[in-house]
C-alpha atoms as a PDB file:
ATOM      1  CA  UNK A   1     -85.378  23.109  -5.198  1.00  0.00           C
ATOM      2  CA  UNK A   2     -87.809  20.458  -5.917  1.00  0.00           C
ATOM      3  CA  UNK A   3     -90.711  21.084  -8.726  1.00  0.00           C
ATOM      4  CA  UNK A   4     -93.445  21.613  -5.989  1.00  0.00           C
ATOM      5  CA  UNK A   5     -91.223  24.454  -4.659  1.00  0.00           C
ATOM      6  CA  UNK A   6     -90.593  25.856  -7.735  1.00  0.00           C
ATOM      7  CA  UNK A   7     -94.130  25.586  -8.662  1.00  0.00           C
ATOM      8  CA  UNK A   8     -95.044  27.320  -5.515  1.00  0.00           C
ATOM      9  CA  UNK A   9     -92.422  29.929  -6.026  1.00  0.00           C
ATOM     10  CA  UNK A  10     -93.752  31.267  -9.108  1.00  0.00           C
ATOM     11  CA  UNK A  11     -97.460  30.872  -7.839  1.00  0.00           C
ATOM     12  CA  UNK A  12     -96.110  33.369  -5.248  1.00  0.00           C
ATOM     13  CA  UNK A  13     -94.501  35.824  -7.454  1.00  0.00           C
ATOM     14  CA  UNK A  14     -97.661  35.738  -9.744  1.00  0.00           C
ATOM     15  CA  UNK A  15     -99.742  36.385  -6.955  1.00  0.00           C
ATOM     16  CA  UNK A  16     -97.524  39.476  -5.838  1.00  0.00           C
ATOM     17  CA  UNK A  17     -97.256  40.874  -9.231  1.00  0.00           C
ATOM     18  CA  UNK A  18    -101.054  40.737  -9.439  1.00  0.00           C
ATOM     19  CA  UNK A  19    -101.784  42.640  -6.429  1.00  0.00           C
ATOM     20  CA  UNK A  20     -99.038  45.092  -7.369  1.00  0.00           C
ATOM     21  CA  UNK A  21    -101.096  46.271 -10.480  1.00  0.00           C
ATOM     22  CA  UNK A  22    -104.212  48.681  -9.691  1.00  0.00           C
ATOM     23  CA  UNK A  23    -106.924  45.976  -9.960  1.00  0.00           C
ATOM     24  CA  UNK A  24    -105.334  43.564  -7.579  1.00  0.00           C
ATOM     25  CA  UNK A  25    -104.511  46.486  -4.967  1.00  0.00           C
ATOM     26  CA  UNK A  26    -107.868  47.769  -4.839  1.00  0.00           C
ATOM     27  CA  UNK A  27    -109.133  44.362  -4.756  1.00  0.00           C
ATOM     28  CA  UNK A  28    -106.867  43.576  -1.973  1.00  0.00           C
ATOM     29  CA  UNK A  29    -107.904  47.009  -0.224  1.00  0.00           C
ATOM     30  CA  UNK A  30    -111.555  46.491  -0.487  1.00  0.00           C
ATOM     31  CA  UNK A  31    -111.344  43.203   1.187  1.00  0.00           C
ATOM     32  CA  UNK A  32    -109.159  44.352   3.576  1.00  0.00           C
ATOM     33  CA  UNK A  33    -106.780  41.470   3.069  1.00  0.00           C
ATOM     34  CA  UNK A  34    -104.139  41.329   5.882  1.00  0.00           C
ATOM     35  CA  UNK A  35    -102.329  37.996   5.629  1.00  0.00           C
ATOM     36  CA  UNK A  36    -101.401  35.435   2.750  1.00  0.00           C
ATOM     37  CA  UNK A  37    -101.466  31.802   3.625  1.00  0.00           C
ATOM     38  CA  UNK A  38     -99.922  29.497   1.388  1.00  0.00           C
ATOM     39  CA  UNK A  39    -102.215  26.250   0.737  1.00  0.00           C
ATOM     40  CA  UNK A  40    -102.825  23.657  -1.985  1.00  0.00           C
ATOM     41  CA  UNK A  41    -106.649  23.516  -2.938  1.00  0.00           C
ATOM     42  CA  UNK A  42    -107.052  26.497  -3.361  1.00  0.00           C
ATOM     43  CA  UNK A  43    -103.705  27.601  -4.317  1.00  0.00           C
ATOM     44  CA  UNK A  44    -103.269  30.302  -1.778  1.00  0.00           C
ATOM     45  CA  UNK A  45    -106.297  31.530   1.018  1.00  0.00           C
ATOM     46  CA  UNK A  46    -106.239  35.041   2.210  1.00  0.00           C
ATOM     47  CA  UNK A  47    -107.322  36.631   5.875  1.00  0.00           C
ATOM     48  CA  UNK A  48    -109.199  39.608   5.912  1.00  0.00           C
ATOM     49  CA  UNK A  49    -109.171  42.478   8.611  1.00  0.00           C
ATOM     50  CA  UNK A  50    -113.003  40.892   9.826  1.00  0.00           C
ATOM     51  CA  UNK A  51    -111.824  37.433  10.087  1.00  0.00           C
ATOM     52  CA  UNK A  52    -113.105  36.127   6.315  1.00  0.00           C
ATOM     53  CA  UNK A  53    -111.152  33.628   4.416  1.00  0.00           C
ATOM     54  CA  UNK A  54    -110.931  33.989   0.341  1.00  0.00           C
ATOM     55  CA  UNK A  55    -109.429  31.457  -1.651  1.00  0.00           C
ATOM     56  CA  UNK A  56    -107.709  32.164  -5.201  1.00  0.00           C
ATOM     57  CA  UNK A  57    -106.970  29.527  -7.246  1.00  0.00           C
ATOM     58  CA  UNK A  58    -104.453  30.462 -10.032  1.00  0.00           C
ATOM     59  CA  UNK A  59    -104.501  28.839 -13.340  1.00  0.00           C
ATOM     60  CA  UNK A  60    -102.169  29.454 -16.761  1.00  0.00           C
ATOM     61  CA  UNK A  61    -104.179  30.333 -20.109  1.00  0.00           C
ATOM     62  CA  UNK A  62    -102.005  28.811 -23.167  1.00  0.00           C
ATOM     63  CA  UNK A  63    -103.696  29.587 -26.447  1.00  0.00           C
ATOM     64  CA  UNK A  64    -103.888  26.983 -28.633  1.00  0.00           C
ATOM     65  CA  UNK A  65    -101.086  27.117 -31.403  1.00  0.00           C
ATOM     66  CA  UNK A  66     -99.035  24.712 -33.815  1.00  0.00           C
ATOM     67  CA  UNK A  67     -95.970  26.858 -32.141  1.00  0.00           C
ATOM     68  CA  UNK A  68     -96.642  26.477 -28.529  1.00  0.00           C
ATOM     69  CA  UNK A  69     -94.999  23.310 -27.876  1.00  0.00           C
ATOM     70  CA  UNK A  70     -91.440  24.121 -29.525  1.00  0.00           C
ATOM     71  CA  UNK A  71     -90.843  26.746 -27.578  1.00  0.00           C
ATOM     72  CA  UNK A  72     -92.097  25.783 -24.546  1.00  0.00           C
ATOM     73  CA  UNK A  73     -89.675  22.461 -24.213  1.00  0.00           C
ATOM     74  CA  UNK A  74     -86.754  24.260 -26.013  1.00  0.00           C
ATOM     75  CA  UNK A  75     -87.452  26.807 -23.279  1.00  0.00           C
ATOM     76  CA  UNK A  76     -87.591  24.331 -20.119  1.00  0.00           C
ATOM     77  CA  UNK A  77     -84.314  22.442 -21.351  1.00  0.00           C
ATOM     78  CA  UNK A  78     -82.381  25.694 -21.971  1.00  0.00           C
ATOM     79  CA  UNK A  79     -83.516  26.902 -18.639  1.00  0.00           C
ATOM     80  CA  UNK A  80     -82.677  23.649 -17.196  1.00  0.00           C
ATOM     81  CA  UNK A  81     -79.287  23.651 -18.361  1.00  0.00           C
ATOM     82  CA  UNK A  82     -78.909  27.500 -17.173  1.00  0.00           C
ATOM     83  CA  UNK A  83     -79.841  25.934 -13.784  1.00  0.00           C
ATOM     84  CA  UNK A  84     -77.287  23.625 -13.907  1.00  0.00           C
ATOM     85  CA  UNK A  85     -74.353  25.783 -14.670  1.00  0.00           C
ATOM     86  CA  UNK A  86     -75.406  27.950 -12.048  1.00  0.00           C
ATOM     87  CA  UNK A  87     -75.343  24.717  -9.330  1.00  0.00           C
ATOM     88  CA  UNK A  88     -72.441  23.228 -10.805  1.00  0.00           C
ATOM     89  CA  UNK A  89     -69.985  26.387 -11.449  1.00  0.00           C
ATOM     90  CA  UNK A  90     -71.773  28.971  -9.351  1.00  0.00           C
ATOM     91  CA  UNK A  91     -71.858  31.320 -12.723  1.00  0.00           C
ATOM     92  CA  UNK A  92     -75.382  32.186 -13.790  1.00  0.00           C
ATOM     93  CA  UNK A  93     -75.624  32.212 -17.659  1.00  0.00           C
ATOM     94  CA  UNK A  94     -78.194  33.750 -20.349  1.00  0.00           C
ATOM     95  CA  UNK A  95     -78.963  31.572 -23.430  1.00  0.00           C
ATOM     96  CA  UNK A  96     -80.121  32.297 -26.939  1.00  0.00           C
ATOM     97  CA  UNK A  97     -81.906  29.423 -29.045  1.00  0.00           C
ATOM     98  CA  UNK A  98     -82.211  29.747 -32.584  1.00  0.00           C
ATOM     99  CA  UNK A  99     -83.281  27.425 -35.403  1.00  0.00           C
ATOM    100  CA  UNK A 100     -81.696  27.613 -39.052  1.00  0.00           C
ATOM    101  CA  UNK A 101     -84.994  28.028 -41.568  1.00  0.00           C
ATOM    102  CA  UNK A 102     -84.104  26.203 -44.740  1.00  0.00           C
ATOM    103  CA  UNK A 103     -87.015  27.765 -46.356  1.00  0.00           C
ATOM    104  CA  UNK A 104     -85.340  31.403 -46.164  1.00  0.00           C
ATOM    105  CA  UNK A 105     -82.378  30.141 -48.772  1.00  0.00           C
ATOM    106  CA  UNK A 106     -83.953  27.479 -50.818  1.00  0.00           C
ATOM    107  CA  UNK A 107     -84.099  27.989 -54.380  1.00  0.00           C
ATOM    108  CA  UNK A 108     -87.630  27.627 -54.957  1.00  0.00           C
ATOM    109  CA  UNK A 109     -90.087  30.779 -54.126  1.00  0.00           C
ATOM    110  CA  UNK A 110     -92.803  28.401 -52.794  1.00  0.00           C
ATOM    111  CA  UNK A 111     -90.795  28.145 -49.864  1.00  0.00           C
ATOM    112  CA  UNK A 112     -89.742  31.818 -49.830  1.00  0.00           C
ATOM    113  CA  UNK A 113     -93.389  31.832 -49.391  1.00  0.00           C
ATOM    114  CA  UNK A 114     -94.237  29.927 -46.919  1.00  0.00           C
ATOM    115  CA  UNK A 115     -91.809  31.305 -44.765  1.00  0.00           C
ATOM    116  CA  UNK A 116     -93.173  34.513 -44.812  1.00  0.00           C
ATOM    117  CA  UNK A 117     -96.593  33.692 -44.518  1.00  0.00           C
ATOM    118  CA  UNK A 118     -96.286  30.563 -42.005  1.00  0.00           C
ATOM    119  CA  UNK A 119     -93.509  32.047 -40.303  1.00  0.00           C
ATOM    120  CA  UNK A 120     -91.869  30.014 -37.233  1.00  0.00           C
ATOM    121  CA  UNK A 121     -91.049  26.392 -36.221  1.00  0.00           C
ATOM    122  CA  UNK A 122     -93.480  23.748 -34.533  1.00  0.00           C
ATOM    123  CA  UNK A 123     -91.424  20.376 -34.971  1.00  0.00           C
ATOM    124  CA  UNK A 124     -90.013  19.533 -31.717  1.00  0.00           C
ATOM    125  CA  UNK A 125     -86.123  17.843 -31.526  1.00  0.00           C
ATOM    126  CA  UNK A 126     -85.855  15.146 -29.606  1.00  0.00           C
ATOM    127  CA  UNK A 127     -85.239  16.483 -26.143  1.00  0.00           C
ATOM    128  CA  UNK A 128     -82.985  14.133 -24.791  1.00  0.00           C
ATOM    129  CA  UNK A 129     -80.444  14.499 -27.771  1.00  0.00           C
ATOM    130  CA  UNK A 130     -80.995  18.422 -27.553  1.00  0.00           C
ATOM    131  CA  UNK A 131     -80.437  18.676 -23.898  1.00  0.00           C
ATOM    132  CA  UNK A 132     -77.303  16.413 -24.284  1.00  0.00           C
ATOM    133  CA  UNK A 133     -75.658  18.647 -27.097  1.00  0.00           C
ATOM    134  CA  UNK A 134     -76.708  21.771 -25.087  1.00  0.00           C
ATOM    135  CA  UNK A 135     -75.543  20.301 -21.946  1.00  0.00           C
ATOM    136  CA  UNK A 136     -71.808  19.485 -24.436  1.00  0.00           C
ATOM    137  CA  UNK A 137     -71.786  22.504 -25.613  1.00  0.00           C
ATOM    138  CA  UNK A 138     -71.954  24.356 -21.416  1.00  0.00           C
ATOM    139  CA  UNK A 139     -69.204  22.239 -20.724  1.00  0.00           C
ATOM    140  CA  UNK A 140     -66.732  22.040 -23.692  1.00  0.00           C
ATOM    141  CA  UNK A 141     -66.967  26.184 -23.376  1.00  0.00           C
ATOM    142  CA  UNK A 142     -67.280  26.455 -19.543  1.00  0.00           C
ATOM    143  CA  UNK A 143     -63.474  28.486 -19.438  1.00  0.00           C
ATOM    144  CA  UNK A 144     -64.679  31.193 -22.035  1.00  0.00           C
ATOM    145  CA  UNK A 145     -67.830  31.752 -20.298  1.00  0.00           C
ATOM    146  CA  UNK A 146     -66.078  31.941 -16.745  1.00  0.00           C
ATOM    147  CA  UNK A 147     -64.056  35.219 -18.707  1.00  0.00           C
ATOM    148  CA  UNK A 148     -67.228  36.879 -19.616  1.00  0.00           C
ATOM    149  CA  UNK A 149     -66.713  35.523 -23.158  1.00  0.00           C
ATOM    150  CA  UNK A 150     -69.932  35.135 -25.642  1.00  0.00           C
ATOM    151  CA  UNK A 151     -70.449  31.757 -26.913  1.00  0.00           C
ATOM    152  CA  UNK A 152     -72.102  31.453 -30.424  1.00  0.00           C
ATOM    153  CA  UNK A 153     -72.164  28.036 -31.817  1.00  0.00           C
ATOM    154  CA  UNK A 154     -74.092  25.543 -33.762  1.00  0.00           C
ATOM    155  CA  UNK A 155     -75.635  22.026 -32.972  1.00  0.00           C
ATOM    156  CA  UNK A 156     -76.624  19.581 -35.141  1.00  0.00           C
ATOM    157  CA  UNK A 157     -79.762  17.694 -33.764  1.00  0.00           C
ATOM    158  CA  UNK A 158     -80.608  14.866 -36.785  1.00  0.00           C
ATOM    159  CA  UNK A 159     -81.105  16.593 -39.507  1.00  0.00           C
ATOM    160  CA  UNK A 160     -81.918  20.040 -37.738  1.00  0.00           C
ATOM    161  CA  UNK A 161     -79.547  23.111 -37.510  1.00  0.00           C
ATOM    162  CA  UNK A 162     -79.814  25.244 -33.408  1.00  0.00           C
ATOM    163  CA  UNK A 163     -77.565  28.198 -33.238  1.00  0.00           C
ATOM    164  CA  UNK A 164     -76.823  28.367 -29.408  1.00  0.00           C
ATOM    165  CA  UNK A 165     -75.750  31.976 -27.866  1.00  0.00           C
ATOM    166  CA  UNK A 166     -74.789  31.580 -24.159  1.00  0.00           C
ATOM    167  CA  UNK A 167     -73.481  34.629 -21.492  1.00  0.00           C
ATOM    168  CA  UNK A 168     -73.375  35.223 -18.115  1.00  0.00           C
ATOM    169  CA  UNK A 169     -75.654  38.577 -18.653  1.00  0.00           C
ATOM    170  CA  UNK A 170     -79.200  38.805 -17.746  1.00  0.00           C
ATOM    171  CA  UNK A 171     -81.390  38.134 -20.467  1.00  0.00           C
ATOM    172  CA  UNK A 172     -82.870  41.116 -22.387  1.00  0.00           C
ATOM    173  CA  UNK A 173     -86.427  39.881 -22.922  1.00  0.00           C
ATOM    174  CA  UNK A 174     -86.644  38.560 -19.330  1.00  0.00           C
ATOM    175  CA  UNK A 175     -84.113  40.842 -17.490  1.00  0.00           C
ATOM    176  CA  UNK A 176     -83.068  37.351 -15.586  1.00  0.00           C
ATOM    177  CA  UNK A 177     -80.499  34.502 -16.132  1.00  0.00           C
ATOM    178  CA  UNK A 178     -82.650  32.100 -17.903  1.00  0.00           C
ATOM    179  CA  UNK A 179     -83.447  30.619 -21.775  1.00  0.00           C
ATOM    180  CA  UNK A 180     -84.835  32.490 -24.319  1.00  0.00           C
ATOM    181  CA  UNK A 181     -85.956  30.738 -27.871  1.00  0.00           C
ATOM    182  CA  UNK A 182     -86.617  32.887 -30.925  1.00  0.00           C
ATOM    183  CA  UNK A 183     -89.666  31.503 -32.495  1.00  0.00           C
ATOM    184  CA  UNK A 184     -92.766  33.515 -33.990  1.00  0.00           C
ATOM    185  CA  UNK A 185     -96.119  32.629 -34.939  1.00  0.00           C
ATOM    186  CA  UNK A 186     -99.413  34.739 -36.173  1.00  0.00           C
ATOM    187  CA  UNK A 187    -101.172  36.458 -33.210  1.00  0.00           C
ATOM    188  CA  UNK A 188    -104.922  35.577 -31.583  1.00  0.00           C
ATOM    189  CA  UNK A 189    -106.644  38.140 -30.749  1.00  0.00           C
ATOM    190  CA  UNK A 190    -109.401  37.841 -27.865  1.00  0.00           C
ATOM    191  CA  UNK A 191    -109.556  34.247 -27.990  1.00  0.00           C
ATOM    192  CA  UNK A 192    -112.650  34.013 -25.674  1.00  0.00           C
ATOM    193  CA  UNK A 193    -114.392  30.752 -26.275  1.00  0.00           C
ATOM    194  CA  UNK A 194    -110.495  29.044 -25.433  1.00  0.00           C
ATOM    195  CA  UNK A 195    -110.286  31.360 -22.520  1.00  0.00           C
ATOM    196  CA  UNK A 196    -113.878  29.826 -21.443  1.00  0.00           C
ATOM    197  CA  UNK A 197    -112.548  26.669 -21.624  1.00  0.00           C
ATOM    198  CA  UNK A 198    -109.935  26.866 -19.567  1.00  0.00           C
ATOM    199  CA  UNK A 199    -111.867  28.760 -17.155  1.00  0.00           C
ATOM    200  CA  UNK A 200    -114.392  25.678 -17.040  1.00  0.00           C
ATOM    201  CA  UNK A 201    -111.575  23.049 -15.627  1.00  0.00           C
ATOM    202  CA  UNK A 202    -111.397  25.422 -12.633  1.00  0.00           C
ATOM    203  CA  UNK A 203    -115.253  25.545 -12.827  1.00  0.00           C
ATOM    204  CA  UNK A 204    -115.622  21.954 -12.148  1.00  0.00           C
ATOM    205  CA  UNK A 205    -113.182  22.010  -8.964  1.00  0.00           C
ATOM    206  CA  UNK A 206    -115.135  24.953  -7.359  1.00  0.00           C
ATOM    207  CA  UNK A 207    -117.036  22.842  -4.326  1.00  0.00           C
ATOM    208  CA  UNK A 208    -113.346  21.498  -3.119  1.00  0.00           C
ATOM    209  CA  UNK A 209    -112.193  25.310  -3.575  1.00  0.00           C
ATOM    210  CA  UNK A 210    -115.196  26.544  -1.317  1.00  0.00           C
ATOM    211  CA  UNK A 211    -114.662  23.719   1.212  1.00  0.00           C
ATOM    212  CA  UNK A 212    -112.231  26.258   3.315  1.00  0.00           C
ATOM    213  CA  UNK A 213    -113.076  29.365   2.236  1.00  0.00           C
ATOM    214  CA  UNK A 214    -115.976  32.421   2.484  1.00  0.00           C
ATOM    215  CA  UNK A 215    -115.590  33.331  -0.759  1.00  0.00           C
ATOM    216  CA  UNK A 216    -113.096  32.016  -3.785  1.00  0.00           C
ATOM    217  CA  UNK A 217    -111.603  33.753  -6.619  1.00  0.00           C
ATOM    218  CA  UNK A 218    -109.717  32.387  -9.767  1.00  0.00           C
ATOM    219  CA  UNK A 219    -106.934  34.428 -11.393  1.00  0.00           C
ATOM    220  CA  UNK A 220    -106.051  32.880 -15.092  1.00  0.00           C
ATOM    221  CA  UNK A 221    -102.560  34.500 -15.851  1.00  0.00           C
ATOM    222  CA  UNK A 222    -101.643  34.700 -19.386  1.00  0.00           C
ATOM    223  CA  UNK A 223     -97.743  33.473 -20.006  1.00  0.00           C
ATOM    224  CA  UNK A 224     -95.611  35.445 -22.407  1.00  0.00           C
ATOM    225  CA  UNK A 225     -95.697  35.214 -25.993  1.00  0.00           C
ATOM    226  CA  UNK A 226     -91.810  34.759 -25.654  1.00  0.00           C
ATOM    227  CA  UNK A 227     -92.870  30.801 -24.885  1.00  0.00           C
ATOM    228  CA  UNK A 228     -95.064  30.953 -27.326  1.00  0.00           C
ATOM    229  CA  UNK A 229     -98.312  32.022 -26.309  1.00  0.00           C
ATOM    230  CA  UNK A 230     -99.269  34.317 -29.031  1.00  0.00           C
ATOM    231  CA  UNK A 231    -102.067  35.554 -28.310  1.00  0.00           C
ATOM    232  CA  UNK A 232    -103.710  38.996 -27.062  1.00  0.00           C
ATOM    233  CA  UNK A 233    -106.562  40.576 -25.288  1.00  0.00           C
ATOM    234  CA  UNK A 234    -108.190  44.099 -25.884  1.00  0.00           C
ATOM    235  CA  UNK A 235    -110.781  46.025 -24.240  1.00  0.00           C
ATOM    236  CA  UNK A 236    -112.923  44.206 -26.493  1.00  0.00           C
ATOM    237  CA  UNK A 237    -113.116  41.180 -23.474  1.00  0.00           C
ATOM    238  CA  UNK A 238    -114.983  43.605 -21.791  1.00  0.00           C
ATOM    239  CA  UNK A 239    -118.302  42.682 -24.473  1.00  0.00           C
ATOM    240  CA  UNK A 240    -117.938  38.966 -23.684  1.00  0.00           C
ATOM    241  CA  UNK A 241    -119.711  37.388 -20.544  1.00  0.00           C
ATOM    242  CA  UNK A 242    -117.653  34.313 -19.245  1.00  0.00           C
ATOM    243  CA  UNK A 243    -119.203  31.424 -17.434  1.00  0.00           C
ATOM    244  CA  UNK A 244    -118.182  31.186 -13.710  1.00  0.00           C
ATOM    245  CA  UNK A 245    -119.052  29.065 -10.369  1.00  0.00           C
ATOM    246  CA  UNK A 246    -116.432  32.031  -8.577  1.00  0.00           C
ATOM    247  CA  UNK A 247    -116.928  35.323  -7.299  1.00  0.00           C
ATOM    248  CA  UNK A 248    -114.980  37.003  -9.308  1.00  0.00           C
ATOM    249  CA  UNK A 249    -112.266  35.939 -11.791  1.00  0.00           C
ATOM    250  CA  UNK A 250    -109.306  38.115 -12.724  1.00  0.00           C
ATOM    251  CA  UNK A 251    -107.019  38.168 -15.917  1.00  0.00           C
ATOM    252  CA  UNK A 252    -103.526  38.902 -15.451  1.00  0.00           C
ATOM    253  CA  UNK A 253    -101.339  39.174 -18.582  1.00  0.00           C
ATOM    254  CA  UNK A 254     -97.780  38.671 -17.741  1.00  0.00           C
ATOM    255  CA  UNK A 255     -96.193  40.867 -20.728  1.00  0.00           C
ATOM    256  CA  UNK A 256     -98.298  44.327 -19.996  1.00  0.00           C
ATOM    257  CA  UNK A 257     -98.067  43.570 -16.313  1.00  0.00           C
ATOM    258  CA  UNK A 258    -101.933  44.508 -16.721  1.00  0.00           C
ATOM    259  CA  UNK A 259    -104.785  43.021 -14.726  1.00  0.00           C
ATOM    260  CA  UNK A 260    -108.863  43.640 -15.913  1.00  0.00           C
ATOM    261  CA  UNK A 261    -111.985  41.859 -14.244  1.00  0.00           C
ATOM    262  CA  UNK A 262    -113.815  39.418 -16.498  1.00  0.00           C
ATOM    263  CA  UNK A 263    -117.150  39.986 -16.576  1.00  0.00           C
ATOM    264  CA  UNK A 264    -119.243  36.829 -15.717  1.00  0.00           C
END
């Protein structure tokens, strides 16, 4: 599968777990939607029962955080290397990331400190070294996890310690056979004025959204915190008017499986 498939894949799945939560039904209800038709610009349009077109354009809303980025690429290079055992051996595998924290055991309580209060880890490895030792570390095991056997080991990457857990179980956070990397970071809460950013890019594109469409819509989904998007909405949206060229736009957050209309 090639990254435009896989792209399109998970547009798809977004899209149906959207519509499967109460907003996105009675949306889909109300305009009598009767047929999904994949597309480009926008990402998907919709036929209605009287012959309408809609177009919804889905976007991703990453908070802004010092955090985001290591788990994100420690996330696509596990997940890469899951993929890989899977088309090489035909055995799909879980894997665990963690990072040793110096901090925790050094002798000075300034560090103790800072641990606890700027908890987490932002400094990125250098992927191609990680993804090689990861990638080692499959292969030198591959026996032991053909029998079902955990694999807990270390990598060195410079001067950086990764404890790597790897078995072919579904992941518990995720409930599939992917990557998961333990990181944490301090939460946002209602980040609006990032949300209207990201909301604006999609503004700007709205005339070549319209161009096939009756009416367009934007869904922003928000990614899990488990890559490192720490951040939450409330009800408290519901007080803040967003700036929109759409009809509607709908927030979908990915770890509640929740949906809400933004008011605009």
């Amino acid at each position: 599968m090639n990254k435009n498939d896989a792209k399109k894949e998970e547009e798809n799945s977004l899209l149906n777990n959207f519509l499967n939560t109460k907003v996105g039904n009675n949306w889909c209800l109300k305009k009598k939607v009767v047929e999904k038709v994949g597309n480009e610009t926008p990402d998907f349009l919709l036929r209605t029962f009287d012959n309408k077109t809609l177009g919804l354009e889905i976007t991703e809303f990453y908070v802004k955080h010092d955090h985001l980025n290591f788990s994100r690429v420690l996330t696509r290079i596990g997940n890469k290397i899951c993929q890989e055992i899977k088309k090489k051996y035909n055995i799909p595998i879980s894997m665990v990331i963690d990072k040793f924290d110096p901090r925790i055991w050094d002798s000075d309580h300034k560090e103790h400190l800072d641990a606890a209060y700027n908890p987490g880890f932002s400094k990125v490895p250098s992927q191609n070294l990680f993804m090689e030792e990861l990638r080692k570390l499959a292969s030198d095991n591959i026996n032991d996890i053909k029998l079902g056997k955990l694999i807990k080991q270390w990598i060195q990457i410079e001067d950086e310690y990764y404890q790597i857990s790897i078995i072919d179980f579904p992941s518990i956070s995720s409930g599939k056979y992917d990557c998961h990397v333990n990181n944490t970071g301090m939460l946002k809460f209602n980040p609006c004025d990032e949300l209207q950013l990201c909301i604006n890019k999609k503004n700007q594109k709205i005339k070549q959204y319209q161009a096939k469409c009756d009416e367009c819509y934007l869904l922003v989904t928000v990614p899990s915190n488990k890559i490192g998007n720490y951040c939450i909405f409330t009800d408290e949206i519901s007080k803040y008017k967003f700036e929109s060229n759409f009809t509607s736009i709908f927030l979908y957050d990915i770890d509640e499986n929740f949906s809400c209309i933004l008011n605009t």
